[in-house]
Protein backbone atom coordinates (compact mmCIF):
# COMPACT_ATOMS: atom_id res chain seq x y z
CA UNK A 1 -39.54 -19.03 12.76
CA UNK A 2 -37.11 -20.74 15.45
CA UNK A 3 -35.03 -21.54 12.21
CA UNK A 4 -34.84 -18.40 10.89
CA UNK A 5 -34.03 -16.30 14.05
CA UNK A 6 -31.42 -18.66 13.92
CA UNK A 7 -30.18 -17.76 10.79
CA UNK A 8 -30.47 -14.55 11.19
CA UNK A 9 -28.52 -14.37 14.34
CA UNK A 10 -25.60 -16.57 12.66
CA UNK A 11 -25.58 -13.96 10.04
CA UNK A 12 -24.97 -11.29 12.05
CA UNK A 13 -22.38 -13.52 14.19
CA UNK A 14 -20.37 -13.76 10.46
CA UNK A 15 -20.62 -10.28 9.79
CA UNK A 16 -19.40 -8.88 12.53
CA UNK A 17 -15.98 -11.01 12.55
CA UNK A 18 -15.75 -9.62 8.69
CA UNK A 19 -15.79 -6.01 9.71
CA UNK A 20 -12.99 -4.62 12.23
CA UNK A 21 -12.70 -1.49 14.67
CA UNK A 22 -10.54 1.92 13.28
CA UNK A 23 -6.98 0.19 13.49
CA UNK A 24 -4.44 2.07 15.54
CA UNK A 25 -2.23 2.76 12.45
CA UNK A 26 -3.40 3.29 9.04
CA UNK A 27 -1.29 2.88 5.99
CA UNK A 28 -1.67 4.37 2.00
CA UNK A 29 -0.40 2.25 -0.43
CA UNK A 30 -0.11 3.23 -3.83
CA UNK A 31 1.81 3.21 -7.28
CA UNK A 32 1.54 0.70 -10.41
CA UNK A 33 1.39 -2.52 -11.42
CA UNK A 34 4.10 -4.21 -8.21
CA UNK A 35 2.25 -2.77 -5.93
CA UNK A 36 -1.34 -3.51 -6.99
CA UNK A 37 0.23 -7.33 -7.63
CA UNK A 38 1.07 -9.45 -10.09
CA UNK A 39 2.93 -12.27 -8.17
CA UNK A 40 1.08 -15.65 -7.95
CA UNK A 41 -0.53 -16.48 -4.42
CA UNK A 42 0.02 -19.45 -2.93
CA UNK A 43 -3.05 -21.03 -0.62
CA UNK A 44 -1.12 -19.96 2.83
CA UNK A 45 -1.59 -16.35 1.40
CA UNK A 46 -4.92 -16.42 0.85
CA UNK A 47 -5.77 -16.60 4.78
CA UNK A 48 -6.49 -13.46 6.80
CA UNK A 49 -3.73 -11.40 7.74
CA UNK A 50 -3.59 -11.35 11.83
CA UNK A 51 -3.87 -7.91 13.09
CA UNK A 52 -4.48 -6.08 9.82
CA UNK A 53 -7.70 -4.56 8.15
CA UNK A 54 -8.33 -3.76 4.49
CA UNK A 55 -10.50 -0.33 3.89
CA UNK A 56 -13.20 -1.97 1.49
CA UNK A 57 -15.42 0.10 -0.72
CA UNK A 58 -18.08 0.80 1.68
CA UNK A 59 -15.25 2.42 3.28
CA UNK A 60 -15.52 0.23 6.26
CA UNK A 61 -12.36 -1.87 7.51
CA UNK A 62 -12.52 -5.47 7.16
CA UNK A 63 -10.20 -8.29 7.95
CA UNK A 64 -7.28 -8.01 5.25
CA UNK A 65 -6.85 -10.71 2.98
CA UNK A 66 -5.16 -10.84 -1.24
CA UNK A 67 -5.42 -9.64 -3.41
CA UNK A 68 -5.39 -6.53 -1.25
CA UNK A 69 -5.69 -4.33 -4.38
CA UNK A 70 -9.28 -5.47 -4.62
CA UNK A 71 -11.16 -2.46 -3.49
CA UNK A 72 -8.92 0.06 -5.54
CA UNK A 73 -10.76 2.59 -7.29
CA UNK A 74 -9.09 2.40 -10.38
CA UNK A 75 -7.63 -1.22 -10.56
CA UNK A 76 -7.73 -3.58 -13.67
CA UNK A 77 -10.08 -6.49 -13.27
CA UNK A 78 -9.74 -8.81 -10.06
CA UNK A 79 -8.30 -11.59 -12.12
CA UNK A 80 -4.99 -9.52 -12.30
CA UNK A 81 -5.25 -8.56 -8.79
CA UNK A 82 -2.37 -11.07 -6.59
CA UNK A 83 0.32 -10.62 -4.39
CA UNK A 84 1.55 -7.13 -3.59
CA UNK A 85 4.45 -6.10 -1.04
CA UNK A 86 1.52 -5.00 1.17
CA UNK A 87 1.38 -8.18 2.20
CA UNK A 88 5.33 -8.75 3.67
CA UNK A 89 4.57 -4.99 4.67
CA UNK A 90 1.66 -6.00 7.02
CA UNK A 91 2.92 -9.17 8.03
CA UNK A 92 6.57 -7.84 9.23
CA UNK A 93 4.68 -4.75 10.96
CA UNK A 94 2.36 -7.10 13.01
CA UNK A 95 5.74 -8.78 13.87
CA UNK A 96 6.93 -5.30 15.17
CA UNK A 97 4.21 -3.84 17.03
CA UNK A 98 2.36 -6.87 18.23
CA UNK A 99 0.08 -4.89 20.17
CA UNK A 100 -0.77 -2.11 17.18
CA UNK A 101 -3.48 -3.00 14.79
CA UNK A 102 -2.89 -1.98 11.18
CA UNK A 103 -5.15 -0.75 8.34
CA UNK A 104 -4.09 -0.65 4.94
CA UNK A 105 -6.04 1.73 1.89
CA UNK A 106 -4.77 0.26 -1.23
CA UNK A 107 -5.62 1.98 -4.14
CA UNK A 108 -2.87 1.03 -6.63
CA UNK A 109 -3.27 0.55 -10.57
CA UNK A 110 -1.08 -0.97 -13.17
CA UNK A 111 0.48 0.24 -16.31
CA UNK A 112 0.67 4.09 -15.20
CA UNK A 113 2.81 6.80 -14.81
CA UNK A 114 4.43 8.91 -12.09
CA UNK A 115 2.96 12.18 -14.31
CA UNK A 116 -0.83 10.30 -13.73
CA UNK A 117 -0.83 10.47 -9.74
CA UNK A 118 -1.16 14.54 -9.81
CA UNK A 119 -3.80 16.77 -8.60
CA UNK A 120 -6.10 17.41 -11.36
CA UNK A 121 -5.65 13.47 -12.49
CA UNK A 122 -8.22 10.48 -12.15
CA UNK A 123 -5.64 8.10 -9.95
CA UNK A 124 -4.75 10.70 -7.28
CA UNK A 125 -8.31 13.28 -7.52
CA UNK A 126 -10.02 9.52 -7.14
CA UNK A 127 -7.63 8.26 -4.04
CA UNK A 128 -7.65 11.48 -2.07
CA UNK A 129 -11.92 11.21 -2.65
CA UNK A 130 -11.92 7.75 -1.37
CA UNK A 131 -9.73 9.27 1.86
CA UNK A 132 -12.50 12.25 2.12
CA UNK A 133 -15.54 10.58 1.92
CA UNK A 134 -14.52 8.58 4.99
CA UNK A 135 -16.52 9.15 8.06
CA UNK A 136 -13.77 9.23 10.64
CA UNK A 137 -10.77 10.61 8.62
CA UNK A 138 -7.94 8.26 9.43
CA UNK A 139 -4.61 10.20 10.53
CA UNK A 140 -1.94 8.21 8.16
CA UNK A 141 0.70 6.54 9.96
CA UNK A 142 2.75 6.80 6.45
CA UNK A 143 2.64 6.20 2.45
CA UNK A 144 4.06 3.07 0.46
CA UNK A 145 5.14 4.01 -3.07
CA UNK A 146 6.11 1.48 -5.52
CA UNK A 147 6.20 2.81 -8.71
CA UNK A 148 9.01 4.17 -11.38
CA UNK A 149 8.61 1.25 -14.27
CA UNK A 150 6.50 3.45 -16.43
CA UNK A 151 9.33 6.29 -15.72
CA UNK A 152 12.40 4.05 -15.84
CA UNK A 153 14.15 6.74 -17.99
CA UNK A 154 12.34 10.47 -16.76
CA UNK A 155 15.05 12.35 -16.08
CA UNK A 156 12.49 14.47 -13.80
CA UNK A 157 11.61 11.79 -11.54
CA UNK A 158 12.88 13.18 -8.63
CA UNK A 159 11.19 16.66 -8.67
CA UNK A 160 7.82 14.82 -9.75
CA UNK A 161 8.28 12.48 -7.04
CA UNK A 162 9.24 15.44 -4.19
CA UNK A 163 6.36 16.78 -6.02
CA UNK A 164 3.34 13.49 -4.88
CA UNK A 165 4.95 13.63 -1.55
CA UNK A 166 4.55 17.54 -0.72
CA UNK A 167 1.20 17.12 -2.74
CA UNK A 168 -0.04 13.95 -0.18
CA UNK A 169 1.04 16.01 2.81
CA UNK A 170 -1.01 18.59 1.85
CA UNK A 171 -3.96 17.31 0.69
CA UNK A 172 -4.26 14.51 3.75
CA UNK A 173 -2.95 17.72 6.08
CA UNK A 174 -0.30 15.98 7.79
CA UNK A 175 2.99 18.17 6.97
CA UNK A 176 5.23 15.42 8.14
CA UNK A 177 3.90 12.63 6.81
CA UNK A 178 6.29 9.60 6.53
CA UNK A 179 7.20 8.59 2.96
CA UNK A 180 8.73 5.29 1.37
CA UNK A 181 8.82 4.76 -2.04
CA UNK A 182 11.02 1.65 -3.60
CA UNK A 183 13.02 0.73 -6.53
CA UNK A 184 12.04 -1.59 -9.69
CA UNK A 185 13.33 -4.12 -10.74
CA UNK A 186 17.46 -4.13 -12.35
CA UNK A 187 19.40 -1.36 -13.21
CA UNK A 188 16.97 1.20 -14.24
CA UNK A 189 18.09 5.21 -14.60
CA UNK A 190 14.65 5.48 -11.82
CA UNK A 191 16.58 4.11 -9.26
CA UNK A 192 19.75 6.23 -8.76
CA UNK A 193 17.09 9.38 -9.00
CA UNK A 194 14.72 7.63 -6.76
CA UNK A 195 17.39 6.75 -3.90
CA UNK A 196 18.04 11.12 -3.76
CA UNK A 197 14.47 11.22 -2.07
CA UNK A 198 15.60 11.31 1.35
CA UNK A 199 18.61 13.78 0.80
CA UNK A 200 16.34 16.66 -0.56
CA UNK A 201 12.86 15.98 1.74
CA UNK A 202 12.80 14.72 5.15
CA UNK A 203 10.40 11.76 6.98
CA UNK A 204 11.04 9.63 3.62
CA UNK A 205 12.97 6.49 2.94
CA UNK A 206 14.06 4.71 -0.01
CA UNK A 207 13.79 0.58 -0.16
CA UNK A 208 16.76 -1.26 -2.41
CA UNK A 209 15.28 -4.12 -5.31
CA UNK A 210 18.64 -5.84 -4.83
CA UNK A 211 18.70 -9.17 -5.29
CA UNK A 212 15.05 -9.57 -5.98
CA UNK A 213 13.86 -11.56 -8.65
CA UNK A 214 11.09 -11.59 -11.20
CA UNK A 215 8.85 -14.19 -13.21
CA UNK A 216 8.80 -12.47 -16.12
CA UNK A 217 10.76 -9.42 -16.64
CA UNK A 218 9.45 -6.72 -14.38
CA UNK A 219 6.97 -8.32 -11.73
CA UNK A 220 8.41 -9.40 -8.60
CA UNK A 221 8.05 -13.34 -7.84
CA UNK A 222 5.53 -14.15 -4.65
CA UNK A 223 9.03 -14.40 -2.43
CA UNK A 224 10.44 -11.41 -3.69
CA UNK A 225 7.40 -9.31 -2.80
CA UNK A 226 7.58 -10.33 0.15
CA UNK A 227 10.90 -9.29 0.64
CA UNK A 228 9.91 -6.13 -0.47
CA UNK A 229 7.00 -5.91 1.38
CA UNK A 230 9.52 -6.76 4.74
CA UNK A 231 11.88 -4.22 3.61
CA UNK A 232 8.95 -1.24 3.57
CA UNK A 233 7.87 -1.77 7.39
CA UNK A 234 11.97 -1.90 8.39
CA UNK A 235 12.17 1.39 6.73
CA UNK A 236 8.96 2.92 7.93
CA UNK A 237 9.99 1.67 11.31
CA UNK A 238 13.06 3.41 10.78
CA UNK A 239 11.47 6.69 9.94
CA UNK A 240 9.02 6.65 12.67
CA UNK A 241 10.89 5.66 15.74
CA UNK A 242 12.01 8.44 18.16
CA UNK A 243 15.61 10.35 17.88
CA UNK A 244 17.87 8.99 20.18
């Protein structure tokens, strides 16, 4: 009996350091294929990230750790799940605001299409659920877009893009909700339509791909996501400080 009280109590010892308290800043990440994660992890990135939680699918926070794509409603299977830019993201944010914590939803699925994350379709109908079945609706510091390879030539990028961000502010009811989307990889039409963002709608930022590299063709490399990642949480940082 001694034994199992023991047992018991050790088991509710390891659960409780798995779940984590409503972090102070709470982040949406979502798009294709980079940003669910294709890069390779190594074994240093497969340790918890300090400071960060991961919404799971119980829709509880938990300490955040890769593939951080795991719990995504609509991902491909967990062997395809790796290394995202959420990662750098979290990482250089912690850096930042040492004394924030930070919670990351990442609901991100490969292969798709700007025209797939609308009202009315699976991807976004299935991430704004997720949001709403929430207890405690989390009040989102900002969004994380990283997608435009299944659109590298869509002329009407821009309005459908201007289009997710008006539709996320609406839906999550925060009118000014920060916005930073990033390019894909080389010299893709996307890109020079994406980079307009922050001229026509305000609280959004644009991240650059330059010299980032890939292992095989359109996937960023584990040191290039990170880059990417670290190039996110400058820009949100950016975006969210006060006017001087």
């Amino acid at each position: 009996m001694l034994r199992c009280l023991a047992l018991a109590s050790c088991a509710l010892i390891y659960s409780a350091t798995l779940s984590a308290a409503e972090p102070d800043l709470v982040f949406l990440l979502i798009g294709q294929s980079n940003m669910a994660g294709r890069a390779p992890l190594s074994e240093n990135d497969k340790t918890p990230i300090e400071g960060v939680s991961l919404l799971n699918t119980e829709g509880a926070w938990e300490a955040a750790t890769n593939p951080l794509n795991r719990y995504a409603t609509d991902r491909k299977k967990i062997e395809m799940q790796r290394l995202g830019p959420g990662y750098g993201f979290a990482t250089t944010l912690h850096e930042a605001l040492p004394e924030k914590t930070i919670g990351m939803i990442v609901n991100a699925r490969g292969g798709t299409k700007i025209d797939e994350w609308v009202p009315g379709k699976p991807l976004y109908d299935h991430t704004i659920t997720r949001i709403n079945k929430l207890e405690t609706k989390p009040k989102f510091a900002g969004v994380i877009w990283h997608q435009g390879e299944g659109n590298a030539n869509d002329p009407e990028y821009l309005a459908k893009l201007q289009g997710l961000v008006k539709n996320l502010r609406r839906d999550l009811k925060q009118p000014e909700l920060l916005f930073v989307a990033g390019e894909v990889y080389g010299d893709k039409p996307v890109n020079g339509r994406m980079k307009k963002l922050p001229e026509t709608l305000a609280g959004t930022a644009v991240v650059s791909a330059d010299d980032l590299t890939v292992f095989d063709g359109v996937h960023f490399d584990n040191k290039s996501q990170k880059t990417l990642g670290s190039r996110y949480a400058k820009a949100w940082l950016k975006l969210s400080a006060p006017p001087q």
